[in-house]
C-alpha atoms as a PDB file:
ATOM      1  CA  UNK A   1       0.000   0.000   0.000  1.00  0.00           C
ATOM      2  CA  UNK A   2       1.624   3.178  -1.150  1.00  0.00           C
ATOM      3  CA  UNK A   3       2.271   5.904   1.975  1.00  0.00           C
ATOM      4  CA  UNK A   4       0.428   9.374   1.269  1.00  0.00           C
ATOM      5  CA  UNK A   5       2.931  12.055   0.637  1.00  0.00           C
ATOM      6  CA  UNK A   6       3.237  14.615   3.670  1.00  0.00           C
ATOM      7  CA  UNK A   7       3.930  17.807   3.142  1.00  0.00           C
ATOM      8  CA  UNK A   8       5.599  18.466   6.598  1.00  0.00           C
ATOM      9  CA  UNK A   9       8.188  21.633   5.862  1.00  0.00           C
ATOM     10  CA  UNK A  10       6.880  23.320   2.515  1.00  0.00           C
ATOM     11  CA  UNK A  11       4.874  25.892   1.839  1.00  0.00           C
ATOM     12  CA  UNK A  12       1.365  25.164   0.504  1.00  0.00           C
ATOM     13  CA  UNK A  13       0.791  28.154  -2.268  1.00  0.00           C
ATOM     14  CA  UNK A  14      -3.035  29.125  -2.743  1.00  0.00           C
ATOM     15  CA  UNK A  15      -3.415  28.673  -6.377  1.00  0.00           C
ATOM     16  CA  UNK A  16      -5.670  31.400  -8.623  1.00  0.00           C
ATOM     17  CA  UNK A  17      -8.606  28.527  -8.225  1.00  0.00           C
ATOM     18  CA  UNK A  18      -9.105  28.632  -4.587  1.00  0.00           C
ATOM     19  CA  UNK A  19     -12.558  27.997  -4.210  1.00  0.00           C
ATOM     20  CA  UNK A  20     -12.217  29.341  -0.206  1.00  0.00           C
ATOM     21  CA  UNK A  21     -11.731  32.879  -0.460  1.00  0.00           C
ATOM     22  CA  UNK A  22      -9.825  33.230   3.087  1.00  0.00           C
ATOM     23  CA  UNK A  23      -6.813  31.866   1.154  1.00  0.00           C
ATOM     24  CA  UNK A  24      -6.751  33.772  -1.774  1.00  0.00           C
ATOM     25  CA  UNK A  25      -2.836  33.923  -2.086  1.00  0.00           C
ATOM     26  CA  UNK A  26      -2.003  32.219   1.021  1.00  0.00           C
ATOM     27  CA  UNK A  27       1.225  30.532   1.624  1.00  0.00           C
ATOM     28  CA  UNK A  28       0.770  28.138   4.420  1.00  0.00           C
ATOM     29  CA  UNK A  29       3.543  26.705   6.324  1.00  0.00           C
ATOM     30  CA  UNK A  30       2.756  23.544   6.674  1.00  0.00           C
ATOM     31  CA  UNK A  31       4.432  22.005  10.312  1.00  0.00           C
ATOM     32  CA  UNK A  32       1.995  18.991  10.599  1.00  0.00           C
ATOM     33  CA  UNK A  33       0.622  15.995   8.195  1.00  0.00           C
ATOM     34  CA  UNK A  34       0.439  12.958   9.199  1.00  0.00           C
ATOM     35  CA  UNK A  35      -2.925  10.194   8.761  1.00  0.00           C
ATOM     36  CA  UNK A  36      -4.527  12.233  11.816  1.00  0.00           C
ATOM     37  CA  UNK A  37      -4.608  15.277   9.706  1.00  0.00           C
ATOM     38  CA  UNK A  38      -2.804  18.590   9.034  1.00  0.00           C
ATOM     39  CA  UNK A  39      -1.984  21.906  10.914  1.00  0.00           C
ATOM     40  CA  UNK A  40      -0.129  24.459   8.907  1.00  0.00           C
ATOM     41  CA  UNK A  41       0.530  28.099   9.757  1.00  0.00           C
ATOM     42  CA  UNK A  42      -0.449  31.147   6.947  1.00  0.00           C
ATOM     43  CA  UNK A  43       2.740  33.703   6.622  1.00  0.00           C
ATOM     44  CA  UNK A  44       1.238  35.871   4.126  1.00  0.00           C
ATOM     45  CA  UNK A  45      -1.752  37.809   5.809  1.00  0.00           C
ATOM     46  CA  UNK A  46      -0.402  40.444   8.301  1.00  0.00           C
ATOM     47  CA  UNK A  47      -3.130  41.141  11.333  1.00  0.00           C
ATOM     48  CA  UNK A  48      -4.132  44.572  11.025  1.00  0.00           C
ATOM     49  CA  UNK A  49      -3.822  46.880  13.934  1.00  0.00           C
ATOM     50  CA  UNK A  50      -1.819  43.979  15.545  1.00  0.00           C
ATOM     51  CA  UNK A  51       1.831  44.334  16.541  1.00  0.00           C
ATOM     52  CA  UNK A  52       3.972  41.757  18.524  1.00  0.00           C
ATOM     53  CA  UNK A  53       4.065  44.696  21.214  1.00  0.00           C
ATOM     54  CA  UNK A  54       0.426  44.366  21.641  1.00  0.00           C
ATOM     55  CA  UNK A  55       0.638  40.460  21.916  1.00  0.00           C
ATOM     56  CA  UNK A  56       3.711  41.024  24.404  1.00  0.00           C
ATOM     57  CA  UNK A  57       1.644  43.635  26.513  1.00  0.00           C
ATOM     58  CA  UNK A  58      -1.602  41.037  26.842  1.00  0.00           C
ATOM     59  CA  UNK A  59       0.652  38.777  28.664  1.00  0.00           C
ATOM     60  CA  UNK A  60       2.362  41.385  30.626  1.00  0.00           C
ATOM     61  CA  UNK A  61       5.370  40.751  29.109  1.00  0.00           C
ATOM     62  CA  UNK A  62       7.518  43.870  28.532  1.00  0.00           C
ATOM     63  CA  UNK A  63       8.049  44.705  24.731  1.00  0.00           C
ATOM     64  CA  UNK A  64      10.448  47.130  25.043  1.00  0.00           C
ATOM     65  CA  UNK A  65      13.556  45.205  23.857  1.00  0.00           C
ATOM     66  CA  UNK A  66      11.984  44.096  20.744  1.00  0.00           C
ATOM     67  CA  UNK A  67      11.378  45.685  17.432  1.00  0.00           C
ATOM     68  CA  UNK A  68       7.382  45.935  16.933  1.00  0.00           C
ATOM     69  CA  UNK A  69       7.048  43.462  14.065  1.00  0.00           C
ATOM     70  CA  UNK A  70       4.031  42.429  11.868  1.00  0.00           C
ATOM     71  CA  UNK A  71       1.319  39.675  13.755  1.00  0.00           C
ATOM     72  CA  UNK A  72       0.094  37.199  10.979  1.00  0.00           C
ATOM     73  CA  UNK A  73      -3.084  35.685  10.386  1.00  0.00           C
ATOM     74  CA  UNK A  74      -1.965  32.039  10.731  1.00  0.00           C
ATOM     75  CA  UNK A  75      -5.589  30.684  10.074  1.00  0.00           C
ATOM     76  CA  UNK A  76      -9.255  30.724  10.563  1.00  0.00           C
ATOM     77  CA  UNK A  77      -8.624  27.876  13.111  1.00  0.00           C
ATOM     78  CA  UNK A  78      -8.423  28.875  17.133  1.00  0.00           C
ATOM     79  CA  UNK A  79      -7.809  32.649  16.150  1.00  0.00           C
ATOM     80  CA  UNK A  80      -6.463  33.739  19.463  1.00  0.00           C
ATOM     81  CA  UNK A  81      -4.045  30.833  19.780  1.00  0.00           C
ATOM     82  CA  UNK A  82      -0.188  31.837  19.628  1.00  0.00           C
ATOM     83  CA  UNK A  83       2.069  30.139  17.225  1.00  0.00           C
ATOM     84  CA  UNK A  84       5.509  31.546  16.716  1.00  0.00           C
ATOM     85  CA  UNK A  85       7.876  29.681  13.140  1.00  0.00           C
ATOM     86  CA  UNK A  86      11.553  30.406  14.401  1.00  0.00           C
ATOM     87  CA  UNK A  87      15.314  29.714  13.280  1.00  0.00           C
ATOM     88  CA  UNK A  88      16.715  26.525  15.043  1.00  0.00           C
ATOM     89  CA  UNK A  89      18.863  28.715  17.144  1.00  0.00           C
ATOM     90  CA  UNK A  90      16.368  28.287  20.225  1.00  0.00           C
ATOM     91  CA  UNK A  91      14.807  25.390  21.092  1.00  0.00           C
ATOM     92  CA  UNK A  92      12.554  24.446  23.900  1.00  0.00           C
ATOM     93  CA  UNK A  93      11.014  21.136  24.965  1.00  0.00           C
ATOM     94  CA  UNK A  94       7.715  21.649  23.189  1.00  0.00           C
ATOM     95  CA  UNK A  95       9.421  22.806  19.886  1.00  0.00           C
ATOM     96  CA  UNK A  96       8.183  21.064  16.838  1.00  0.00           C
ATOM     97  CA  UNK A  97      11.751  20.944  14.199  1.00  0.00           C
ATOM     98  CA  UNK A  98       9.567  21.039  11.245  1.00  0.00           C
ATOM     99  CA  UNK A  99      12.357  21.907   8.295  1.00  0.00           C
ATOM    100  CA  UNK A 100      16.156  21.688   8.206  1.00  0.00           C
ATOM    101  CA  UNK A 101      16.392  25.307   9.447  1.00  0.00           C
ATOM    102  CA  UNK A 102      12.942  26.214  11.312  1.00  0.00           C
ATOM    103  CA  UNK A 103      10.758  24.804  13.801  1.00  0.00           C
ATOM    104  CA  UNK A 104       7.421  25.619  15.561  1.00  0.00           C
ATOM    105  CA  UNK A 105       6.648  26.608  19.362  1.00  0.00           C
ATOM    106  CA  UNK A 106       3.520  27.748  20.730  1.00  0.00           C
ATOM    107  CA  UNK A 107       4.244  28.109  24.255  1.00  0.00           C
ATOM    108  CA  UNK A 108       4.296  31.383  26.062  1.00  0.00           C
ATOM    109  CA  UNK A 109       8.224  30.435  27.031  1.00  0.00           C
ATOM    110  CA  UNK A 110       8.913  31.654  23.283  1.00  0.00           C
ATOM    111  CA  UNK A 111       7.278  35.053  23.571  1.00  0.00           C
ATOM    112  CA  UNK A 112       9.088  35.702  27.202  1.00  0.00           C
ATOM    113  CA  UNK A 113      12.481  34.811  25.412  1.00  0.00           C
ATOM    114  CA  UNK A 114      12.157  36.918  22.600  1.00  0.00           C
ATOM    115  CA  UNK A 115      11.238  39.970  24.982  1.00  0.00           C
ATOM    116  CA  UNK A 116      14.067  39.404  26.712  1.00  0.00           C
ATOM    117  CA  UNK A 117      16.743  39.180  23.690  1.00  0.00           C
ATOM    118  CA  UNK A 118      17.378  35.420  24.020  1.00  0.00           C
ATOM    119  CA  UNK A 119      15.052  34.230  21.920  1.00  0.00           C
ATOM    120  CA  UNK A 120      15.232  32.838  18.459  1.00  0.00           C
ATOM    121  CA  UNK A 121      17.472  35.257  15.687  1.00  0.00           C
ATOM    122  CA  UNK A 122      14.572  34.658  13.045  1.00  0.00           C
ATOM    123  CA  UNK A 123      10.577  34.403  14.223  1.00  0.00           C
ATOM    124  CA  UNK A 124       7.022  34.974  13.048  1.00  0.00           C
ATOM    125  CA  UNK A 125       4.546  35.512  15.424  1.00  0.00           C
ATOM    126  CA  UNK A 126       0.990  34.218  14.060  1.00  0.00           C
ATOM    127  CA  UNK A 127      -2.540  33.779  15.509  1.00  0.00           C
ATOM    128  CA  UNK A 128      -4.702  31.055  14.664  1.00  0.00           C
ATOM    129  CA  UNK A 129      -3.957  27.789  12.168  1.00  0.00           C
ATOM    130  CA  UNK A 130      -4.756  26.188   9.060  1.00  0.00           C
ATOM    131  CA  UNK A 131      -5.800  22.845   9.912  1.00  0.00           C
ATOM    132  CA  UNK A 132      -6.971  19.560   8.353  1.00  0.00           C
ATOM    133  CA  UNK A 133      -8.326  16.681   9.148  1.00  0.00           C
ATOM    134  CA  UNK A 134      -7.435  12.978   8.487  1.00  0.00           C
ATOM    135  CA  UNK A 135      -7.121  12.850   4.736  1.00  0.00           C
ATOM    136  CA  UNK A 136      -8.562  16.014   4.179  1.00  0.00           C
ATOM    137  CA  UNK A 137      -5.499  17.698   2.764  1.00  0.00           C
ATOM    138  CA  UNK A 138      -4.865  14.505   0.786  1.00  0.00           C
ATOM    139  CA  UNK A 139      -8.034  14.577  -0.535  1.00  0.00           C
ATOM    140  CA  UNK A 140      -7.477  19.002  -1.479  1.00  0.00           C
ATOM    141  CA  UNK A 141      -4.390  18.125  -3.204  1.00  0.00           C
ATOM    142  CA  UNK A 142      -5.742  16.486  -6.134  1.00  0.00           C
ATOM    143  CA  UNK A 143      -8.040  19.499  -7.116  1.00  0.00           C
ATOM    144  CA  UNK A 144      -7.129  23.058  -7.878  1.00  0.00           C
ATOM    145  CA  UNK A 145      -6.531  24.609  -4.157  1.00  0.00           C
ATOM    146  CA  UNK A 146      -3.003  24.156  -3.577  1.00  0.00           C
ATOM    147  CA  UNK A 147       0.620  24.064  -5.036  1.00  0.00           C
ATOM    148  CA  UNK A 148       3.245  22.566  -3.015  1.00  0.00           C
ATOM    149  CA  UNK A 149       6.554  23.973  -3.132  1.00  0.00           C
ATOM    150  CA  UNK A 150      10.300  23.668  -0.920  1.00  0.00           C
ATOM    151  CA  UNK A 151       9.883  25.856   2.138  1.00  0.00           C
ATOM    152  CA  UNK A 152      13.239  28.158   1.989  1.00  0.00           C
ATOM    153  CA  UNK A 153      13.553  30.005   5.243  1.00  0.00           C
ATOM    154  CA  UNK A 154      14.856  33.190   3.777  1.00  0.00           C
ATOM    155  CA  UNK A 155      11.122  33.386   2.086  1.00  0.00           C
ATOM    156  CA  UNK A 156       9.695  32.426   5.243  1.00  0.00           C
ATOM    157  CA  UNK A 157      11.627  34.874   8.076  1.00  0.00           C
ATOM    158  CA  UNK A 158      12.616  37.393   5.180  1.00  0.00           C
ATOM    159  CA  UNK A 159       9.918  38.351   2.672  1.00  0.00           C
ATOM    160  CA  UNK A 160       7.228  40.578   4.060  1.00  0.00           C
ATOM    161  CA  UNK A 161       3.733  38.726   4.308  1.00  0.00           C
ATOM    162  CA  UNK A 162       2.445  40.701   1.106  1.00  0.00           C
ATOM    163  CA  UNK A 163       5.296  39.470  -0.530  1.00  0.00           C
ATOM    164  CA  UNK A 164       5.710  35.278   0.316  1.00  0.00           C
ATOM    165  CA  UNK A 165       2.849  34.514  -2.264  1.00  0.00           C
ATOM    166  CA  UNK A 166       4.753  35.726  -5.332  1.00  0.00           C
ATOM    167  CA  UNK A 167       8.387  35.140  -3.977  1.00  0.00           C
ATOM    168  CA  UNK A 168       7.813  31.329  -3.383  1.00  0.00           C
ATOM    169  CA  UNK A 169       6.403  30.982  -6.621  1.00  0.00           C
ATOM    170  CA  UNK A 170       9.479  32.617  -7.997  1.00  0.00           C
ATOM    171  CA  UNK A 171      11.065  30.532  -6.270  1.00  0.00           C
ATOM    172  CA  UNK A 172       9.674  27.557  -7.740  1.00  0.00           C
ATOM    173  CA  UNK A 173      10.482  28.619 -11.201  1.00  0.00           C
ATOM    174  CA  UNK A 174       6.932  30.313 -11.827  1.00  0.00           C
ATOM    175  CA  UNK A 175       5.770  33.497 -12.322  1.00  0.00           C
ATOM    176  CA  UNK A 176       2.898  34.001 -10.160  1.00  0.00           C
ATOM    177  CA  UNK A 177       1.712  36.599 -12.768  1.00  0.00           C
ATOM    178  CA  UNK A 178       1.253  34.464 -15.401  1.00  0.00           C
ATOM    179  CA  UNK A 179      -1.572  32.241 -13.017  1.00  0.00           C
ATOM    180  CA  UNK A 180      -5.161  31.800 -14.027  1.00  0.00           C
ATOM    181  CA  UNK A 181      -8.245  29.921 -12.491  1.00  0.00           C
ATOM    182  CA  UNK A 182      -9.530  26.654 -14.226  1.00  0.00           C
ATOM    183  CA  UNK A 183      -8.283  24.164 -16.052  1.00  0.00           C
ATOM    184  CA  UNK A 184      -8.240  24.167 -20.175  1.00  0.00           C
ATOM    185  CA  UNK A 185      -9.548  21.682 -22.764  1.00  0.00           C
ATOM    186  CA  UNK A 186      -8.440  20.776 -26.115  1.00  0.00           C
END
């Protein structure tokens, strides 16, 4: 019996046929896939009116040693849950290694660290998930939702969120421009 692939460590790239409209251009992390499901994290959808000082600040945490970057949208799924994607350089017990250079943590442990300047050198802070279950992702991979492509952590901690969609396309040798909906006949 063949194994289904898993997608564990690349991005998941929304294609122009989405029929969901909350990913239209997405680019999900994806940091879980296994035959209980799927749990990914979107990178591309900044949170407006959201900073990680204001996430720092609702756990008393003081922000004041940390630039005030972007919060993203990580998915529809448990929107108030904390997820943070990070460079291997800090690792905790409940960190998830997901690719060869980036992992996942969602404790508050994470958030405390990176306040305090000993926290991971590369990090996106995200609220919410994008998750799956058993065979569902399977079964969305053989229509016209999503393109699969190598996660590369300089897209990941180094594009800005408007940005990912097109870059990891590029990326993959495609440009995103050239995209349209639906399939053609002959």
């Amino acid at each position: 019996m063949n194994q289904p692939r898993s997608y564990v460590g690349q991005f998941l790239l929304a294609l122009p046929g989405m029929e969901d409209t909350r990913f239209d251009h997405s680019v999900v992390a994806v940091c879980v896939h296994d035959e209980n499901g799927a749990l990914g994290i979107a990178v591309s959808d900044e949170i407006d009116g959201v900073g990680l000082h204001d996430l720092l600040e609702s756990f008393d945490i003081d922000p004041a040693n940390v630039p005030d970057t972007p919060v993203v949208r990580g998915g529809p799924v448990e929107p108030r849950r904390g997820f943070v994607l990070h460079s291997l350089d800090w690792q905790e017990q409940d960190m998830v290694q997901v690719g060869p250079d980036w992992g996942l943590s969602g404790s508050l442990e994470i958030l405390k660290a990176i306040a305090e300047g000993r926290g991971p050198s590369r990090y996106i802070v995200a609220l919410g998930y994008v998750g799956w279950g058993a065979g569902q992702l399977d079964q969305e991979m053989t229509g016209e939702s999503w393109f699969p492509v190598d996660c590369h952590a300089d897209i990941l901690f180094d594009v800005p969120p408007e940005r990912k969609w097109a870059a990891a396309y590029a990326a993959a040798g495609v440009d995103a421009s050239h995209l349209v909906s639906g399939a053609g006949s002959a």
